[in-house]
C-alpha atoms as a PDB file:
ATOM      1  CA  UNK A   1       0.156  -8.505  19.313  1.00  0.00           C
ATOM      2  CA  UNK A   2       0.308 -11.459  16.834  1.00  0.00           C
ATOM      3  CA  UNK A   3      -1.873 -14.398  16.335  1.00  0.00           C
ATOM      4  CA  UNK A   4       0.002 -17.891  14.742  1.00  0.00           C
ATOM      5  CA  UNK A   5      -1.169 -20.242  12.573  1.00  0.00           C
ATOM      6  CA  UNK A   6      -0.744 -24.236  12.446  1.00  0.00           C
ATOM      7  CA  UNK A   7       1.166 -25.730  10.690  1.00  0.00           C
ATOM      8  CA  UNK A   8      -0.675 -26.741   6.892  1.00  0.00           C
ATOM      9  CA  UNK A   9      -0.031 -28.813   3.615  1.00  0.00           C
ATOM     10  CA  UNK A  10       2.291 -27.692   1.596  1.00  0.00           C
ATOM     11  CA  UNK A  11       0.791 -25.269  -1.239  1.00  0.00           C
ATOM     12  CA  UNK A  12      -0.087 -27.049  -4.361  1.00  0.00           C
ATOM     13  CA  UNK A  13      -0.247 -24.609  -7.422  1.00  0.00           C
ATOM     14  CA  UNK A  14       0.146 -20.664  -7.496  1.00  0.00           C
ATOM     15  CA  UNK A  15      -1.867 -18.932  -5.149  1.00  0.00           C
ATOM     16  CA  UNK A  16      -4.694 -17.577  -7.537  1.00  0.00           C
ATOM     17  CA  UNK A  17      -5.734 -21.128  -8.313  1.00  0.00           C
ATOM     18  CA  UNK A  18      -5.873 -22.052  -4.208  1.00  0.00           C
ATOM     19  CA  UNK A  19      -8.674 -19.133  -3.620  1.00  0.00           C
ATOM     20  CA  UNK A  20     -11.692 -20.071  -5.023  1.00  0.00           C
ATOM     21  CA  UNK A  21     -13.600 -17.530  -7.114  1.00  0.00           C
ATOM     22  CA  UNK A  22     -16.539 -17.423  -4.778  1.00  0.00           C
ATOM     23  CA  UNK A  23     -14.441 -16.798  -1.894  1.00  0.00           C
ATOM     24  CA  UNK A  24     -12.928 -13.456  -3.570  1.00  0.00           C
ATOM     25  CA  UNK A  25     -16.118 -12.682  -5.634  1.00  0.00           C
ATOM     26  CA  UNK A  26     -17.560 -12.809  -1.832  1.00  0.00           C
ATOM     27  CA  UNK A  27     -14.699 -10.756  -0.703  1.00  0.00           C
ATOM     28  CA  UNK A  28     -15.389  -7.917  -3.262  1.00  0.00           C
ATOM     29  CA  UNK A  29     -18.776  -7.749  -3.127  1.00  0.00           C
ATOM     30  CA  UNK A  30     -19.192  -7.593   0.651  1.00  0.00           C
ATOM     31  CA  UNK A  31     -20.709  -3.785   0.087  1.00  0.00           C
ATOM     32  CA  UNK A  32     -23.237  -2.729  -2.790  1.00  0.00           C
ATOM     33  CA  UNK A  33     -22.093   0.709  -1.885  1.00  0.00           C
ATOM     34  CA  UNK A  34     -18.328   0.236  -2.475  1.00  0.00           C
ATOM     35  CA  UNK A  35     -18.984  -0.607  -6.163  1.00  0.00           C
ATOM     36  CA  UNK A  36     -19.184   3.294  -6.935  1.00  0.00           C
ATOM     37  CA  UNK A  37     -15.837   3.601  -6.058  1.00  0.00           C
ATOM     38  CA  UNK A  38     -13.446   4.116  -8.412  1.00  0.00           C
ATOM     39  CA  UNK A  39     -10.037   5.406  -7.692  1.00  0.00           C
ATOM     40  CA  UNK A  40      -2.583   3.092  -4.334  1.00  0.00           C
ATOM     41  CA  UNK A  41      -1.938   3.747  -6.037  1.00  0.00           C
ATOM     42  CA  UNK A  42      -1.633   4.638  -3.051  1.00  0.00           C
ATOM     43  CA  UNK A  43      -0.939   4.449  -1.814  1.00  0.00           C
ATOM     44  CA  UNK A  44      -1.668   4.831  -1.009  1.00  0.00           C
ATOM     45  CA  UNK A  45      -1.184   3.134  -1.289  1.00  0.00           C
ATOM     46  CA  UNK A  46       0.460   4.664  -5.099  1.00  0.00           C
ATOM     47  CA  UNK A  47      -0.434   4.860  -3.819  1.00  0.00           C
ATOM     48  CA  UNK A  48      -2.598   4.886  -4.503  1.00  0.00           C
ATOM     49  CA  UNK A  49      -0.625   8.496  -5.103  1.00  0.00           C
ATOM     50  CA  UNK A  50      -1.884  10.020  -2.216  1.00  0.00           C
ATOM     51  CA  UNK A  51      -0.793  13.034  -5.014  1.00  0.00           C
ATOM     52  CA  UNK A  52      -3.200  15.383  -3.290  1.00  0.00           C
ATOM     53  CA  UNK A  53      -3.850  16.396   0.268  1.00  0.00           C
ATOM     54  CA  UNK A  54      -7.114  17.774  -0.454  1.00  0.00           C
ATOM     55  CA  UNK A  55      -8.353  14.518  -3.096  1.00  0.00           C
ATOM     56  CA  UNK A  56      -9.294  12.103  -0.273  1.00  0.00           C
ATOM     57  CA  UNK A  57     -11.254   9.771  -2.606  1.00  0.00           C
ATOM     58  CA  UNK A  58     -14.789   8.285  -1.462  1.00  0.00           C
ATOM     59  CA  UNK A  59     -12.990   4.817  -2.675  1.00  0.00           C
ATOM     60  CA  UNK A  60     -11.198   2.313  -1.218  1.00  0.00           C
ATOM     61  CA  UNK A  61      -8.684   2.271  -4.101  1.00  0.00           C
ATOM     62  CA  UNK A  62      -8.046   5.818  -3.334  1.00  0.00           C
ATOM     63  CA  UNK A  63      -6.968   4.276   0.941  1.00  0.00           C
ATOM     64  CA  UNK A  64      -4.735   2.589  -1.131  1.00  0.00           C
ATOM     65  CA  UNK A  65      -3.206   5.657  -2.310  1.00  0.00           C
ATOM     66  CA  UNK A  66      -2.548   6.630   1.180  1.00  0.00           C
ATOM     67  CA  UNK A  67      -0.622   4.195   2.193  1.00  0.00           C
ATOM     68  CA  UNK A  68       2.827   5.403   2.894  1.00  0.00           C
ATOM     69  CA  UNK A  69       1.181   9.034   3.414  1.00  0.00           C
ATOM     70  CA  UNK A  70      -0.300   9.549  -0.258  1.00  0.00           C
ATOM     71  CA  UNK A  71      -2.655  11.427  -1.551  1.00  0.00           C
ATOM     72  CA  UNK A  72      -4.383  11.337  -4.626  1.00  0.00           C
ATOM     73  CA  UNK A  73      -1.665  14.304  -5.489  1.00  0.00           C
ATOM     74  CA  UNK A  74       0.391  14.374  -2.246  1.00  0.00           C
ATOM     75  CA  UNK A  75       2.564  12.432  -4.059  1.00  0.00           C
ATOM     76  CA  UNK A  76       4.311  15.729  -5.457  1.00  0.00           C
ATOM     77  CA  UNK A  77       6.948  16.899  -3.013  1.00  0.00           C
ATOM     78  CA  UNK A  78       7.370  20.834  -3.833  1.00  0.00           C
ATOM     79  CA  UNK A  79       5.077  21.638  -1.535  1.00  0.00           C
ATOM     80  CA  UNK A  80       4.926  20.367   2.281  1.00  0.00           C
ATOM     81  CA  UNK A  81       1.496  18.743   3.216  1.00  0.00           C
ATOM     82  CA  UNK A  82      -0.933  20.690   5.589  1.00  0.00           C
ATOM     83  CA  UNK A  83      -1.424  19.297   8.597  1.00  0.00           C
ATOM     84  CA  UNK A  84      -5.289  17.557   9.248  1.00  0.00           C
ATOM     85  CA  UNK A  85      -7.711  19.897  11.216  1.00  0.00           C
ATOM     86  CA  UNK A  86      -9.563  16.399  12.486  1.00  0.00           C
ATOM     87  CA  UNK A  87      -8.439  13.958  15.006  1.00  0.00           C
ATOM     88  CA  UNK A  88      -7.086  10.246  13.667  1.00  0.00           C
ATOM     89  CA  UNK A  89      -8.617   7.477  14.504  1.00  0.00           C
ATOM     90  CA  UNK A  90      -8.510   6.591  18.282  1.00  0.00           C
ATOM     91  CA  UNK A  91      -5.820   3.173  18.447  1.00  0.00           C
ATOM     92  CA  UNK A  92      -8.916   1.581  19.700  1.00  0.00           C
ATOM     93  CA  UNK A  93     -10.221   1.621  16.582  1.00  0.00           C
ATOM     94  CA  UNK A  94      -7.280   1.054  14.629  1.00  0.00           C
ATOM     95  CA  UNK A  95      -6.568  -2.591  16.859  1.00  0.00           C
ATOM     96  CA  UNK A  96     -10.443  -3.314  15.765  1.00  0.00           C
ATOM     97  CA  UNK A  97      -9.657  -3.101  12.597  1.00  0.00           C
ATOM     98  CA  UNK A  98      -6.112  -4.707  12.801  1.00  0.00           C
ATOM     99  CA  UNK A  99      -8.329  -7.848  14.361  1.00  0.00           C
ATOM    100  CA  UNK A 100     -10.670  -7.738  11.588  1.00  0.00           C
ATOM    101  CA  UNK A 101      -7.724  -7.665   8.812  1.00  0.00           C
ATOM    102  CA  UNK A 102      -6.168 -10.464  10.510  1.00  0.00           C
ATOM    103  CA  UNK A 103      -8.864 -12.705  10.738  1.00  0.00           C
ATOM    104  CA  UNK A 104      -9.605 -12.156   7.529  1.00  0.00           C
ATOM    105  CA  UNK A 105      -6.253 -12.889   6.211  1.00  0.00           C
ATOM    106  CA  UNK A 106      -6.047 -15.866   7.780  1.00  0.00           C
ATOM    107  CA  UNK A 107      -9.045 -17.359   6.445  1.00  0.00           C
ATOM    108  CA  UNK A 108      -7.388 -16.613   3.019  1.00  0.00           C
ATOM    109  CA  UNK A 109      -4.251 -18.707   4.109  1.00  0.00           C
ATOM    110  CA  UNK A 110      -6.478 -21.500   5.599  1.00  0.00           C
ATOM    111  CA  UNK A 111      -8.300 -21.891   1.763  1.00  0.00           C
ATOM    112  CA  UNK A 112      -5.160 -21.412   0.134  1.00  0.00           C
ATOM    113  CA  UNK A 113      -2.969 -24.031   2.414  1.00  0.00           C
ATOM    114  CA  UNK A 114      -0.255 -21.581   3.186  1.00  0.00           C
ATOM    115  CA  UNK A 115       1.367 -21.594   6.337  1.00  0.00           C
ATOM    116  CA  UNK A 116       2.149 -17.793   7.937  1.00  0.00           C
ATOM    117  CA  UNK A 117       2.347 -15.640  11.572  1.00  0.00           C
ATOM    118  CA  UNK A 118       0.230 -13.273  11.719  1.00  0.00           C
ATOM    119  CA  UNK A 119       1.314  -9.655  13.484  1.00  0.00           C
ATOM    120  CA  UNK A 120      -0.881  -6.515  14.219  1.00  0.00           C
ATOM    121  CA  UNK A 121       0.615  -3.553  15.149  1.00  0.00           C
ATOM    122  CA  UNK A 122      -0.740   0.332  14.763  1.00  0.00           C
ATOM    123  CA  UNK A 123       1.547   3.204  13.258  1.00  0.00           C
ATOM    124  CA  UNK A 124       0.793   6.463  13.215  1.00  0.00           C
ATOM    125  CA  UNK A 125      -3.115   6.941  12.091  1.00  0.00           C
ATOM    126  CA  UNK A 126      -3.190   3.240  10.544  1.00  0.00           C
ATOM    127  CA  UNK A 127      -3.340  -0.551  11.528  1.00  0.00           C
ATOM    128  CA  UNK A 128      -0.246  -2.579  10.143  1.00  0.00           C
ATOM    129  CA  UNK A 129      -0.666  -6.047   9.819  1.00  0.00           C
ATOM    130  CA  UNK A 130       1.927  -8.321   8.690  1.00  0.00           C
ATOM    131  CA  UNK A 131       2.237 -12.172   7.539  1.00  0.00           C
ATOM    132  CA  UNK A 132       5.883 -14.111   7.535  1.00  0.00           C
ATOM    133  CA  UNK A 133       6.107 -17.249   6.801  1.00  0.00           C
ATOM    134  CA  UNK A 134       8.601 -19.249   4.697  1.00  0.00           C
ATOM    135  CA  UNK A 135       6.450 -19.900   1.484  1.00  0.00           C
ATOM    136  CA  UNK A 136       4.596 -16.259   0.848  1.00  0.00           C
ATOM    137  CA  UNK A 137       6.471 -15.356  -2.199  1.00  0.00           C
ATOM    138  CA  UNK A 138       3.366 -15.977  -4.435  1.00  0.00           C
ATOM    139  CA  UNK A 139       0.806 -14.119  -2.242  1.00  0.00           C
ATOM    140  CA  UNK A 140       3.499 -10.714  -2.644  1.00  0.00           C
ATOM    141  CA  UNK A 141       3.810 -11.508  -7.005  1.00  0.00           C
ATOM    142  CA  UNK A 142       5.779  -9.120  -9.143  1.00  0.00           C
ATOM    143  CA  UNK A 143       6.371  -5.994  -7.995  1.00  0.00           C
ATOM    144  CA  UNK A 144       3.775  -6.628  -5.261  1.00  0.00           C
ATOM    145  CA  UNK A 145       0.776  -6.856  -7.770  1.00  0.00           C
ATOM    146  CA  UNK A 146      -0.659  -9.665  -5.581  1.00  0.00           C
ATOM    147  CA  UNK A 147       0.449  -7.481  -2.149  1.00  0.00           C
ATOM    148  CA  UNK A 148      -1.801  -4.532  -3.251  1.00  0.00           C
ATOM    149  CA  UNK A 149      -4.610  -6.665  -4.397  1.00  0.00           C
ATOM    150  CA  UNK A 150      -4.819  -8.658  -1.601  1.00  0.00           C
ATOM    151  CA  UNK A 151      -4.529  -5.014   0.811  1.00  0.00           C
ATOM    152  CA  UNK A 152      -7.425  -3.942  -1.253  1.00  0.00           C
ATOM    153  CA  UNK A 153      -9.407  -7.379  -0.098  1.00  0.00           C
ATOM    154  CA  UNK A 154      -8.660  -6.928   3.325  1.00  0.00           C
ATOM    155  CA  UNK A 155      -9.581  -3.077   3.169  1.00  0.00           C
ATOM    156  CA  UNK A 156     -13.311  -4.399   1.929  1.00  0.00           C
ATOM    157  CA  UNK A 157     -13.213  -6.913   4.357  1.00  0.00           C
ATOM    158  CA  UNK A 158     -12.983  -4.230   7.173  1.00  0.00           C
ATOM    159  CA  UNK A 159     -15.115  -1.799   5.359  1.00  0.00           C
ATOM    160  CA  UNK A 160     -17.935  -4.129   5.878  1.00  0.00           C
ATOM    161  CA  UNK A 161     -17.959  -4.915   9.293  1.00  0.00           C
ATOM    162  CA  UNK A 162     -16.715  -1.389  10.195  1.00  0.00           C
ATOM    163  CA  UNK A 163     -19.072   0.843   8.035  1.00  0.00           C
ATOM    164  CA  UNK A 164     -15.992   3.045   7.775  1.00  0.00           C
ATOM    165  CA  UNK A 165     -12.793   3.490   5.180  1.00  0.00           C
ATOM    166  CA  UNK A 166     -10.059   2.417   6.594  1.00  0.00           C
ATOM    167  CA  UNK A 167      -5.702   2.911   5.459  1.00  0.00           C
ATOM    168  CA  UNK A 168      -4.852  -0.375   7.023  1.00  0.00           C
ATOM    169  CA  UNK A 169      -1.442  -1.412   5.346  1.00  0.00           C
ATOM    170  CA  UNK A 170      -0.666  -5.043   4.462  1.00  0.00           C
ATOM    171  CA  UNK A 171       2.503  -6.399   4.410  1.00  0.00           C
ATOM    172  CA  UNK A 172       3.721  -9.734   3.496  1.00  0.00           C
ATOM    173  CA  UNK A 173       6.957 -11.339   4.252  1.00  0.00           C
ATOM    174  CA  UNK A 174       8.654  -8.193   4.761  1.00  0.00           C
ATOM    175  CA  UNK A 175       7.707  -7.110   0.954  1.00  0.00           C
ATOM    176  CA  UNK A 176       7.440  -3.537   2.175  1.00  0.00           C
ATOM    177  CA  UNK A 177      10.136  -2.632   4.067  1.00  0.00           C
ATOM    178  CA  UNK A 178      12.691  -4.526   1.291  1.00  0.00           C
ATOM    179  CA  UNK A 179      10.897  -2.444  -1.373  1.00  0.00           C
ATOM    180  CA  UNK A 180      11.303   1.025   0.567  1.00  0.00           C
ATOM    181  CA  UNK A 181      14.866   0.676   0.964  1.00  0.00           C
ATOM    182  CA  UNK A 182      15.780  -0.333  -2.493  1.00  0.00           C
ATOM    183  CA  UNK A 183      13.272   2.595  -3.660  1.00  0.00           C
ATOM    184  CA  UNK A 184      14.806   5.224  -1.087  1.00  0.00           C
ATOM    185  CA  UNK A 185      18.505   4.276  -1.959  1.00  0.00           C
ATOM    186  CA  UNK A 186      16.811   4.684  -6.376  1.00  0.00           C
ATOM    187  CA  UNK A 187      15.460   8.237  -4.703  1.00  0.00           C
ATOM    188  CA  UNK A 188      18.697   9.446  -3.359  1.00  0.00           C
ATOM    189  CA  UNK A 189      20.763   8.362  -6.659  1.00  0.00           C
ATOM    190  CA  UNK A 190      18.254  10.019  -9.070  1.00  0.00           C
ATOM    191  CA  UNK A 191      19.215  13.290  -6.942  1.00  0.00           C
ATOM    192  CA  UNK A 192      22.417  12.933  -7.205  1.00  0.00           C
ATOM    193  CA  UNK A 193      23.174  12.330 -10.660  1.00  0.00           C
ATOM    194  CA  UNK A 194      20.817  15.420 -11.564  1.00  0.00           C
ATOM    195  CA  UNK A 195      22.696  17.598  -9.222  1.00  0.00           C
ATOM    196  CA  UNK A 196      25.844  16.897 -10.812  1.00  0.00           C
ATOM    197  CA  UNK A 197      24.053  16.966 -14.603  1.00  0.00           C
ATOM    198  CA  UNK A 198      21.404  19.679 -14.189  1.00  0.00           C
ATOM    199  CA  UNK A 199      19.187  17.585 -16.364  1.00  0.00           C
ATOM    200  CA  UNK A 200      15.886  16.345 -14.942  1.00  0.00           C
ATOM    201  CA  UNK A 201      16.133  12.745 -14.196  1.00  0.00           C
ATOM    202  CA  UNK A 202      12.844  10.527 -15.422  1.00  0.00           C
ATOM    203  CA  UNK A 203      12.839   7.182 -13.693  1.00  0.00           C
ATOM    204  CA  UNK A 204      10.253   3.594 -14.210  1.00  0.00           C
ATOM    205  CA  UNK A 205       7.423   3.611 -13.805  1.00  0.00           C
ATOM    206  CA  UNK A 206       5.807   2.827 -10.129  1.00  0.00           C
ATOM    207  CA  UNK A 207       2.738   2.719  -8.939  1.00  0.00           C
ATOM    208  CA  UNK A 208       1.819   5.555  -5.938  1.00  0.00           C
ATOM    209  CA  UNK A 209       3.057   3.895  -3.028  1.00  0.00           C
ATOM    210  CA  UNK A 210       6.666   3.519  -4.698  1.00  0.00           C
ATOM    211  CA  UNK A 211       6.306   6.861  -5.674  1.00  0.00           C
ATOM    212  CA  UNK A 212       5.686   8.779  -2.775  1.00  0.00           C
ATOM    213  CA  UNK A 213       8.519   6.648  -1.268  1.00  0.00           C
ATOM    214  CA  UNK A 214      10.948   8.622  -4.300  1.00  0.00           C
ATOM    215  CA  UNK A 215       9.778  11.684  -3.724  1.00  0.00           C
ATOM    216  CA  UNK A 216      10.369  11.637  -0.060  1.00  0.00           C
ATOM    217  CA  UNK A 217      14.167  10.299  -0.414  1.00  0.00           C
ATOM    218  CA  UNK A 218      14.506  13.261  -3.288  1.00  0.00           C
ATOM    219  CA  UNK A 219      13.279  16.124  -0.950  1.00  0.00           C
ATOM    220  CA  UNK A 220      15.513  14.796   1.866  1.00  0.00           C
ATOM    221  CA  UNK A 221      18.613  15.264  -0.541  1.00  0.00           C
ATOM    222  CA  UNK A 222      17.734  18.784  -1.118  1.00  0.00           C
ATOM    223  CA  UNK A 223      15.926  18.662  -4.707  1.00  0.00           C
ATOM    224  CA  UNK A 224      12.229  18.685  -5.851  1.00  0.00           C
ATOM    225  CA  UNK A 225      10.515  16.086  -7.901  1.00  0.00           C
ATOM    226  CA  UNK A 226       7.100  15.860  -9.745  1.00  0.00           C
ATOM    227  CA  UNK A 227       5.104  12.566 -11.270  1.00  0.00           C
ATOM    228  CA  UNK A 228       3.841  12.624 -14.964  1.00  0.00           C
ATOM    229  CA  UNK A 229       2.061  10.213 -16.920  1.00  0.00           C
ATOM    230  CA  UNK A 230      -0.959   8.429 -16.259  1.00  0.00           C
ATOM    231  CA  UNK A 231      -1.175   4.745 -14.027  1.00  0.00           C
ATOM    232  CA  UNK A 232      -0.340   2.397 -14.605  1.00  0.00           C
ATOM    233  CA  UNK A 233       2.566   4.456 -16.308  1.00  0.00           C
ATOM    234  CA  UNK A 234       2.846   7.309 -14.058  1.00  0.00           C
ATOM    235  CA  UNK A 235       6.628   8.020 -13.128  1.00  0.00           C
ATOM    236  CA  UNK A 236       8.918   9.980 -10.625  1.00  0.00           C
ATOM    237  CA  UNK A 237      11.080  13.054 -12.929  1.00  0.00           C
ATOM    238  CA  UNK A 238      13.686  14.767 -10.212  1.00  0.00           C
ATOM    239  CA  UNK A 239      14.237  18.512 -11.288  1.00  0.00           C
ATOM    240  CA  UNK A 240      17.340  20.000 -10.933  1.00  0.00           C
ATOM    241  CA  UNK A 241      17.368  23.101  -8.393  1.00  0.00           C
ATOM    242  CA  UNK A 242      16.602  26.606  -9.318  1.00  0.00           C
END
């Protein structure tokens, strides 16, 4: 399902300076509760580095871990996740919260005089919604800075009207998928070159939801890999088999 916008003025300025700071101190204090929070990387995001099956963080920066299947240690690839003894969330759910994310989102467009589509969708265990629009580059920044802080806005926003933590993933102009496939095809390389060298391979550094991206496209050509470091420097090394 997708819900449109209008047509708006054209933006005037970078996007931090269109949102005024009540609106986001607003959107980040919607919970008392959520301020104990600490922890995608995430990553969900990254991802929040959704490095560990078993660390499912009691904060919403930890959801962002999970995103692309993260978890707080998950992120390391050598061995295969266990599978959840509970029940996801029922799609019902997940298009409630895919509503409450998009409504949201497009009161940030409205104050910030961008023009965007809105689309929900649900995959897997998690609501996906997605903006396109011709002028988003500013609301994705480098290396989707502005992306992940605006996900973690959203994943407030639906915390407070929901009661509940929620993994919803928010892409903008495509960001996401672009970024996968340029990290996948980074993944794959890595392997290769340390299968012909034997030498572990240490690439950039990436925040959790680029890693777990890496260390998927590494255990699909065969090889193991591991993340070192601490965020925001925490990195991707491929090890060389045996």
């Amino acid at each position: 399902m997708s819900q449109g916008e209008n047509a708006v003025a054209e933006p005037q300025g970078d996007f931090a300076a269109q949102v005024s700071d009540a609106d986001l101190q607003d959107a980040d204090l919607q919970d008392a509760d959520l301020e104990d929070d600490a922890d995608l990387d995430d990553p969900d995001l990254d991802d929040p580095d959704l490095d560990d099956a078993d660390a499912d963080d009691a904060d919403l920066e930890a959801s962002a871990e999970q995103d692309a299947g993260e978890d707080s240690e998950l992120e390391s690839t050598e061995r295969p996740a266990a599978a959840s003894d509970d029940a996801g969330p029922a799609v019902a759910d997940l298009e409630q919260e895919g509503e409450i994310a998009a409504d949201y989102v497009e009161g940030l467009l409205d104050v910030a005089d961008l023009d965007g589509d809105i689309d929900m969708d649900v995959e897997g265990d998690r609501a996906v919604v997605s903006v396109v629009g011709a002028t988003l580059d500013e609301l994705v920044g480098t290396r989707g800075e502005v992306l992940e802080a605006l996900q973690e806005l959203t994943r407030l926003a639906v915390h407070r009207q929901t009661g509940n933590r929620t993994r919803i993933m928010l892409d903008i102009g495509g960001y996401r998928l672009r970024r996968r496939t340029e990290l996948a095809q980074a993944g794959r390389e890595a392997a290769d070159e340390v299968k012909q060298t034997g030498v572990p391979k240490k690439l950039w550094a990436m925040n959790p939801f680029e890693r777990k991206i890496v260390h998927d496209a590494v255990a699909a050509a065969g090889l193991t890999s591991e993340s070192e470091g601490e965020e925001p420097d925490r990195r991707v090394v491929v090890l060389p088999a045996g």
